[in-house]
PDB file of N, CA and C in Angstrom:
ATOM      1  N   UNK A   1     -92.684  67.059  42.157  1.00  0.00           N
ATOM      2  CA  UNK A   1     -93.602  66.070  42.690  1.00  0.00           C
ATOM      3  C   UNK A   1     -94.215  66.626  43.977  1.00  0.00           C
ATOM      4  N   UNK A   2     -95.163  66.767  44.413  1.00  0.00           N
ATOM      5  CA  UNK A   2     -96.477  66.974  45.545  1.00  0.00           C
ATOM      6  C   UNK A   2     -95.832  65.979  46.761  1.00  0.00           C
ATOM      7  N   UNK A   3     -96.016  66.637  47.802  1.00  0.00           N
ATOM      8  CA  UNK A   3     -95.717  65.815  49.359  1.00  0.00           C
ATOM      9  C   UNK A   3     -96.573  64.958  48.986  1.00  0.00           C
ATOM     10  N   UNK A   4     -97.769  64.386  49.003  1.00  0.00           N
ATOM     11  CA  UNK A   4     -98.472  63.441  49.020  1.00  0.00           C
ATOM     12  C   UNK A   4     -98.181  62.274  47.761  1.00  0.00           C
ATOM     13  N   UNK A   5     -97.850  62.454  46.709  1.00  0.00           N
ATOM     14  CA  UNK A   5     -97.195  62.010  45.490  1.00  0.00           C
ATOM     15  C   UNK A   5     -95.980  61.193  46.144  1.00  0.00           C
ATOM     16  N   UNK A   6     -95.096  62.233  46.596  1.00  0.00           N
ATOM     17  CA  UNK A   6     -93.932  61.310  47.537  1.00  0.00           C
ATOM     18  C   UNK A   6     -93.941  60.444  48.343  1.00  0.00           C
ATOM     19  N   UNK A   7     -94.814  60.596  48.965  1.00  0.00           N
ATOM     20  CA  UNK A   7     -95.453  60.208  50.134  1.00  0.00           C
ATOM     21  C   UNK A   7     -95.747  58.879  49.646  1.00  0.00           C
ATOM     22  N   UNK A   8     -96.927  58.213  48.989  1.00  0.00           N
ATOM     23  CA  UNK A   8     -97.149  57.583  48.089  1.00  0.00           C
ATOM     24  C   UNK A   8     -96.318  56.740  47.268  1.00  0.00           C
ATOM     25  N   UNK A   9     -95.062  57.160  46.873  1.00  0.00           N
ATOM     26  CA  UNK A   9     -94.145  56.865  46.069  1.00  0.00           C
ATOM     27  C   UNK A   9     -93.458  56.048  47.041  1.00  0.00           C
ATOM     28  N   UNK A  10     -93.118  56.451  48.267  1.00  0.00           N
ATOM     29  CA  UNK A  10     -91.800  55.803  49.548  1.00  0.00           C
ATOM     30  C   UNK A  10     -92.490  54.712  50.065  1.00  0.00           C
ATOM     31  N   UNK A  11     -93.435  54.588  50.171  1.00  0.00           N
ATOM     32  CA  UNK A  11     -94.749  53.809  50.298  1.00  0.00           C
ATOM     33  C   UNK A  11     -94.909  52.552  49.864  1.00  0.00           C
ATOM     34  N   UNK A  12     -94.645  52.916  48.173  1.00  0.00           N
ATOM     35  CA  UNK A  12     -94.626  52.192  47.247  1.00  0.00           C
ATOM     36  C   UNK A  12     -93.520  51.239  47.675  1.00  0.00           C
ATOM     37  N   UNK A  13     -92.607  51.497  47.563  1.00  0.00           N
ATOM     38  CA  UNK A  13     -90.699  51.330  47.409  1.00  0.00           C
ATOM     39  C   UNK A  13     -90.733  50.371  48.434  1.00  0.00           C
ATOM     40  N   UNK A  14     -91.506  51.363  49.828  1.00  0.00           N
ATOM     41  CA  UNK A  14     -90.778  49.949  51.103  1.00  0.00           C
ATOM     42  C   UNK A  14     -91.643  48.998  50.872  1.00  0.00           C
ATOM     43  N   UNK A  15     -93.124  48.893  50.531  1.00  0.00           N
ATOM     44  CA  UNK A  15     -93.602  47.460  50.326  1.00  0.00           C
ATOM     45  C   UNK A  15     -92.791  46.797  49.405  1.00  0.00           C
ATOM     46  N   UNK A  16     -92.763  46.935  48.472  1.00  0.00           N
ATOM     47  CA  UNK A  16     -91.880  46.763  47.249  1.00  0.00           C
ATOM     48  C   UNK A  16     -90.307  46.128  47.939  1.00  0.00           C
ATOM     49  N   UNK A  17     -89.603  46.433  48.426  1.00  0.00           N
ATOM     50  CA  UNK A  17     -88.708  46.003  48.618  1.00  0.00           C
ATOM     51  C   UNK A  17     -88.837  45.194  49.801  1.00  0.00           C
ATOM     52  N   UNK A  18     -90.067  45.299  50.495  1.00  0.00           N
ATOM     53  CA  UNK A  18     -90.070  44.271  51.377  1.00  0.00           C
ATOM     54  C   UNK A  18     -90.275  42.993  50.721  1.00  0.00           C
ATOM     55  N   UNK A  19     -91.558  42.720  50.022  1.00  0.00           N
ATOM     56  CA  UNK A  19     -92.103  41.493  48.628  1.00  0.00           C
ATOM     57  C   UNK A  19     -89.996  41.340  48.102  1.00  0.00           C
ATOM     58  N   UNK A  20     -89.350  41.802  48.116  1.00  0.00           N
ATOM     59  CA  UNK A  20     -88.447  41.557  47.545  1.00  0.00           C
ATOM     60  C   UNK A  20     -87.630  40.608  48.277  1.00  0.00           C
ATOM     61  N   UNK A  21     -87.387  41.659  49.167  1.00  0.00           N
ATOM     62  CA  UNK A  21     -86.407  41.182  50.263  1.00  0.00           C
ATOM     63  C   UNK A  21     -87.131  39.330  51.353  1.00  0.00           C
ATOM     64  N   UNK A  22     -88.062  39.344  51.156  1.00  0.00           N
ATOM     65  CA  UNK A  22     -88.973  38.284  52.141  1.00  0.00           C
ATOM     66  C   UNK A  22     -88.926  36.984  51.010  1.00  0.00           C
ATOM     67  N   UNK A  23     -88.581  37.137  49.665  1.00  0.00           N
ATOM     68  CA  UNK A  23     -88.702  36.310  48.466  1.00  0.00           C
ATOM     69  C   UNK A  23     -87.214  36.290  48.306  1.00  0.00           C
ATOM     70  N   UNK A  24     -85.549  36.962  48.435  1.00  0.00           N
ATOM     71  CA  UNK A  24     -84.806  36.636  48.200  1.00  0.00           C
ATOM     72  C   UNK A  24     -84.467  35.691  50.084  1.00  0.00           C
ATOM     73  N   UNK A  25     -84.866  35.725  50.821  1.00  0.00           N
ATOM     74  CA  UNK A  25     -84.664  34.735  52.590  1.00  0.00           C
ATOM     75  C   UNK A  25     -85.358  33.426  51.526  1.00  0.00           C
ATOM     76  N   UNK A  26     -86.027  33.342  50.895  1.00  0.00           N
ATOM     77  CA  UNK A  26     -86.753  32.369  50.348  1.00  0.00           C
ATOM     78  C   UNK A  26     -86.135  31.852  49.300  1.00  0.00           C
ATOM     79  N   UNK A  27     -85.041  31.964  48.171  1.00  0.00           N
ATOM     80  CA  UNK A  27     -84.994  31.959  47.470  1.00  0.00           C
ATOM     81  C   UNK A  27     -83.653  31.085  48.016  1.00  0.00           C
ATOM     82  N   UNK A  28     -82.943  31.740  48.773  1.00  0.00           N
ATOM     83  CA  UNK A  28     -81.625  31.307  49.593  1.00  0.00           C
ATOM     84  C   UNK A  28     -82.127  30.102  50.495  1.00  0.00           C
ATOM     85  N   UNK A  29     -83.127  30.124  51.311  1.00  0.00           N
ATOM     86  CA  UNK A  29     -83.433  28.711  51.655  1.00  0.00           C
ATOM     87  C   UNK A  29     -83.649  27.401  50.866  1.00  0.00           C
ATOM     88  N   UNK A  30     -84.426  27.988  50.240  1.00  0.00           N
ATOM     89  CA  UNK A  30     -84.729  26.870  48.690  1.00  0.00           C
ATOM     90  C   UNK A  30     -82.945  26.488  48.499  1.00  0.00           C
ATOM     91  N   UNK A  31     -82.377  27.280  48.223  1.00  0.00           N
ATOM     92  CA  UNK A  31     -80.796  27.032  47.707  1.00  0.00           C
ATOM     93  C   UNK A  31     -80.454  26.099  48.679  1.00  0.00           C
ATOM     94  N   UNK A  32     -80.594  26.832  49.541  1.00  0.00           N
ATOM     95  CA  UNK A  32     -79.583  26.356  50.748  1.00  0.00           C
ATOM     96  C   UNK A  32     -80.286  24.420  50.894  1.00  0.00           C
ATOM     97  N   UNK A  33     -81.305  24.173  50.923  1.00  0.00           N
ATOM     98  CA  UNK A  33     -81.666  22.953  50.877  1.00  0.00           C
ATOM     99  C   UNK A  33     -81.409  22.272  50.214  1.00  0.00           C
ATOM    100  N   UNK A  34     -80.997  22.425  48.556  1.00  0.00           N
ATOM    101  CA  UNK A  34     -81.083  21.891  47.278  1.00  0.00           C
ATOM    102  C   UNK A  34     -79.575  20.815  47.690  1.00  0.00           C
ATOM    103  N   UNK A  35     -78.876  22.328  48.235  1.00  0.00           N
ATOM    104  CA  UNK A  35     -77.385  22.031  47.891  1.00  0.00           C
ATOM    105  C   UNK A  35     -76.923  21.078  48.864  1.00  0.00           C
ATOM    106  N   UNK A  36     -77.253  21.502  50.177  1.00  0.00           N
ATOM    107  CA  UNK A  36     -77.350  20.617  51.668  1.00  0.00           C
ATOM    108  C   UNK A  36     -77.691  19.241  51.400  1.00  0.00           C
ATOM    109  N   UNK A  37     -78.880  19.269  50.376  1.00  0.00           N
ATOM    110  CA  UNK A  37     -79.582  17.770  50.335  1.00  0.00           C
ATOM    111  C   UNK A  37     -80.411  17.748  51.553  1.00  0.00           C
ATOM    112  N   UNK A  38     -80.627  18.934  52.633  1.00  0.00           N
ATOM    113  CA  UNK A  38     -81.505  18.747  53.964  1.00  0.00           C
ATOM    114  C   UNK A  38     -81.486  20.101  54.425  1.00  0.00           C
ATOM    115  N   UNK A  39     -82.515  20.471  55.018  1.00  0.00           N
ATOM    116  CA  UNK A  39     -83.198  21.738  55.175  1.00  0.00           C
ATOM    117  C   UNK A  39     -82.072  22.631  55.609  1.00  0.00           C
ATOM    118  N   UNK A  40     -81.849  23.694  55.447  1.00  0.00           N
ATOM    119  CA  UNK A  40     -81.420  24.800  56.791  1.00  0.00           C
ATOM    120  C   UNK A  40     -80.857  24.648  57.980  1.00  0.00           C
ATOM    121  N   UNK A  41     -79.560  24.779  58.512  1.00  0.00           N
ATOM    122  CA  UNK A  41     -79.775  25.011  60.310  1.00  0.00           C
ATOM    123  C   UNK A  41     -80.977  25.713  60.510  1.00  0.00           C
ATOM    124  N   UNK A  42     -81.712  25.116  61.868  1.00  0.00           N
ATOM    125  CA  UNK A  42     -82.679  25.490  62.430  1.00  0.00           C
ATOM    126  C   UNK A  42     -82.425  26.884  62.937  1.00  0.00           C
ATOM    127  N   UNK A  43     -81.119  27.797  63.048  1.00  0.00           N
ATOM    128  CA  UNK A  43     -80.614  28.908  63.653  1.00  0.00           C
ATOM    129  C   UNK A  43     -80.980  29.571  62.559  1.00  0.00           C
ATOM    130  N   UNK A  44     -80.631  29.190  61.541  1.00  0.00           N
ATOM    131  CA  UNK A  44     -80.814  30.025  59.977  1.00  0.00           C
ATOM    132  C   UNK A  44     -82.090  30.356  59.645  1.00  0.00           C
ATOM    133  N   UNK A  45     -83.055  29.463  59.817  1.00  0.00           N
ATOM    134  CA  UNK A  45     -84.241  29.338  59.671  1.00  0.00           C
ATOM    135  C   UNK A  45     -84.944  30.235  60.664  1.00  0.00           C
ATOM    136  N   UNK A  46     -84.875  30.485  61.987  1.00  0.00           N
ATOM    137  CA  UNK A  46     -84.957  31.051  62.988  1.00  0.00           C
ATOM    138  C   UNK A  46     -84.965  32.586  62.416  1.00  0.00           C
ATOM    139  N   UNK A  47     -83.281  32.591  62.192  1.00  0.00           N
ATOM    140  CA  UNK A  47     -83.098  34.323  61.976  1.00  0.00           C
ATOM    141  C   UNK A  47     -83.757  34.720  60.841  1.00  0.00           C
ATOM    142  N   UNK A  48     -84.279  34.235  59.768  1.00  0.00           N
ATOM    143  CA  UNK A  48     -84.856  34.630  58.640  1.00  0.00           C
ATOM    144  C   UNK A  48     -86.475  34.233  58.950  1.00  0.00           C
ATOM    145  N   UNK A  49     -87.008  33.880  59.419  1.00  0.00           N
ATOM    146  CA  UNK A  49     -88.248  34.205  60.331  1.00  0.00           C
ATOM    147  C   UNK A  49     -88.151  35.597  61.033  1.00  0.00           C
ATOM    148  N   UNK A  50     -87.348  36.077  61.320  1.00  0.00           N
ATOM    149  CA  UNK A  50     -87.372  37.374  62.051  1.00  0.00           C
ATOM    150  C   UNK A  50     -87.371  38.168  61.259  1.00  0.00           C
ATOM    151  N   UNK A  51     -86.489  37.954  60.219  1.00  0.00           N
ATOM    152  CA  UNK A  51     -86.230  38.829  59.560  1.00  0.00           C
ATOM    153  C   UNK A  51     -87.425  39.303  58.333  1.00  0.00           C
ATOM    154  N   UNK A  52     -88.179  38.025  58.305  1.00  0.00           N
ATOM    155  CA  UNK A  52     -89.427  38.211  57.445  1.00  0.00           C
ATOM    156  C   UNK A  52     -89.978  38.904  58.400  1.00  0.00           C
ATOM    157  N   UNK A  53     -90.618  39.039  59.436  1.00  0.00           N
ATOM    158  CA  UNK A  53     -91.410  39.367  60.292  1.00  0.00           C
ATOM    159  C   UNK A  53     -91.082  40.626  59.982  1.00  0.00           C
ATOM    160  N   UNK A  54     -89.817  41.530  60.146  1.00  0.00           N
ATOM    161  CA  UNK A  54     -89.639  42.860  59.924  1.00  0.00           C
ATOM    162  C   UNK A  54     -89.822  43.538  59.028  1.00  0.00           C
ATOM    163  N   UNK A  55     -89.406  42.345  57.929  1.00  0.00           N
ATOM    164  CA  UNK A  55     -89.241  43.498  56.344  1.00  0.00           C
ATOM    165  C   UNK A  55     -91.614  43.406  56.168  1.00  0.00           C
ATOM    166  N   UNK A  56     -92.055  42.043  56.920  1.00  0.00           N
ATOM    167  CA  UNK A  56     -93.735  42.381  56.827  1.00  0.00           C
ATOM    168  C   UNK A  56     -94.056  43.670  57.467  1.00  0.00           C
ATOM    169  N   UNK A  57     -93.362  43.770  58.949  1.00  0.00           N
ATOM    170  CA  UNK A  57     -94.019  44.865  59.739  1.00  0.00           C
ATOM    171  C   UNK A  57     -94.069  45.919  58.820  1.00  0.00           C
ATOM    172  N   UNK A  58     -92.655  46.217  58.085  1.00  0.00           N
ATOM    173  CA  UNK A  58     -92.631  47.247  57.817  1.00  0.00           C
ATOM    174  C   UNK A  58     -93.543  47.462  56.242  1.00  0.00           C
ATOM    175  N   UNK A  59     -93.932  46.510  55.533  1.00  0.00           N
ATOM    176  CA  UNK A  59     -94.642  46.681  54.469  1.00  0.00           C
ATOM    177  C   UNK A  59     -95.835  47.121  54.888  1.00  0.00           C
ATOM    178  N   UNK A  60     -96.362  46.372  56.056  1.00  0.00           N
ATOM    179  CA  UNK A  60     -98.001  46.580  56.389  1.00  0.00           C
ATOM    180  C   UNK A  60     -98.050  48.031  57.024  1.00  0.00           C
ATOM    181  N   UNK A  61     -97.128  48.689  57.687  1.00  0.00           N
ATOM    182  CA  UNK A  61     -97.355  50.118  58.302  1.00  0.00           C
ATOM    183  C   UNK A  61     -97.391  50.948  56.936  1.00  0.00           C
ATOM    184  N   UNK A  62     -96.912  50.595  55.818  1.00  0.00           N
ATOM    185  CA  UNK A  62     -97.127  51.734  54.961  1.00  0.00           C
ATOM    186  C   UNK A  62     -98.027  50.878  54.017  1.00  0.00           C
ATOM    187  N   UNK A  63     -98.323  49.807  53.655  1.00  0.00           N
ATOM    188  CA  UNK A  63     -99.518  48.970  52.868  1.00  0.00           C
ATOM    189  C   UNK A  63    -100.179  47.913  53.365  1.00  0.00           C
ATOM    190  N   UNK A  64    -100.730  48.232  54.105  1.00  0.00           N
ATOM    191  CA  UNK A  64    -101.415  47.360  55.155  1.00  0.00           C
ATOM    192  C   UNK A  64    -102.504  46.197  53.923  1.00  0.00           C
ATOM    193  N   UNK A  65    -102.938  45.127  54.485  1.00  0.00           N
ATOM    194  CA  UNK A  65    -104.069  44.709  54.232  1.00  0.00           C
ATOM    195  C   UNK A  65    -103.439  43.895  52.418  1.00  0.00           C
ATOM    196  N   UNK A  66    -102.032  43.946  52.380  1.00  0.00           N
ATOM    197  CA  UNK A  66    -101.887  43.261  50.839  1.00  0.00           C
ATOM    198  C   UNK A  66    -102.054  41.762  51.410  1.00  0.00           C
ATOM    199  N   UNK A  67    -101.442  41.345  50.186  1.00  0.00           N
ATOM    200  CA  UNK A  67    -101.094  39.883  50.175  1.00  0.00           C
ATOM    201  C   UNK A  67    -100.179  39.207  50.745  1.00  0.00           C
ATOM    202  N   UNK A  68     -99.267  40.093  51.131  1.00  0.00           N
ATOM    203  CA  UNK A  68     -97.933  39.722  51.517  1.00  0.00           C
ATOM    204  C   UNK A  68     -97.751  39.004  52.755  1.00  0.00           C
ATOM    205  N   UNK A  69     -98.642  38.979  53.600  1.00  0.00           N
ATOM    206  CA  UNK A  69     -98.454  38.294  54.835  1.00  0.00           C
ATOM    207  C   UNK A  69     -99.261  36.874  54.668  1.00  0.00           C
ATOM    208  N   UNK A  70    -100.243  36.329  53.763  1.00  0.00           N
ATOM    209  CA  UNK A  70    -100.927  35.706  53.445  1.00  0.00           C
ATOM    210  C   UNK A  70     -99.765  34.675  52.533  1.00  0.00           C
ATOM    211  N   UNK A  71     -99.040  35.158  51.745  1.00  0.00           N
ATOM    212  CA  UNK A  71     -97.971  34.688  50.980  1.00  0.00           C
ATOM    213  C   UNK A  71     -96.924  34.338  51.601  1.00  0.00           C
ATOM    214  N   UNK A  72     -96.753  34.961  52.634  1.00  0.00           N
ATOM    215  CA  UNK A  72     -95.399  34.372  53.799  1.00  0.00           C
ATOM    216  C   UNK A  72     -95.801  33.675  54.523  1.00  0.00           C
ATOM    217  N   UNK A  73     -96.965  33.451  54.417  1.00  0.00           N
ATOM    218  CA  UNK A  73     -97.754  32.417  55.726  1.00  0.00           C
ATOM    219  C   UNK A  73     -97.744  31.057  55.077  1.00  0.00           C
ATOM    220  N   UNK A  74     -97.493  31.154  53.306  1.00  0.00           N
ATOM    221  CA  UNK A  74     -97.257  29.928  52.470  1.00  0.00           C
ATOM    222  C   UNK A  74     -95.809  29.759  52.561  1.00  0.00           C
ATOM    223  N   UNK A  75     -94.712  30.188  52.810  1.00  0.00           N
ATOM    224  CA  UNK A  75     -93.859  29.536  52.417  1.00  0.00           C
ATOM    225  C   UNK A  75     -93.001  28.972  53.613  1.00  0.00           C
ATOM    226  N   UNK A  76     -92.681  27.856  52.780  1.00  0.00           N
ATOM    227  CA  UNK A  76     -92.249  26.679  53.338  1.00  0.00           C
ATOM    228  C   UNK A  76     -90.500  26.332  53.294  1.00  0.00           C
TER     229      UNK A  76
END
């Protein structure tokens, strides 16, 4: 495989696992509410706001300009 091919490829992966990782904080809140019968600790909610924020930073430095921040800006 070509440096730039790779390049390209790692690229791929961390957006990719960011869309992943920003949808399973989401997936666990949803849970976490169902089961609670009432939202999240506000601490919980807090740290997984951050934690979206990071796994975005890091999608947009290698795929800037997707959807993904537009889509985290929807969820609730």
């Amino acid at each position: 495989m070509q440096e730039e091919e790779t390049k390209e490829m790692l690229a791929d992966l961390i957006w990719l696992n960011a869309v992943i990782a920003t949808e399973l904080i989401q997936i666990t809140e949803n849970s976490s509410a169902i089961l609670r019968k009432s939202p999240p600790p506000a601490s919980c909610l807090a740290e997984h706001q951050a934690l979206r924020s990071t796994a975005l930073a890091m999608a947009e430095k290698y795929r800037p300009g997707t959807m993904l921040a537009q889509h985290l800006g929807k969820h609730q």
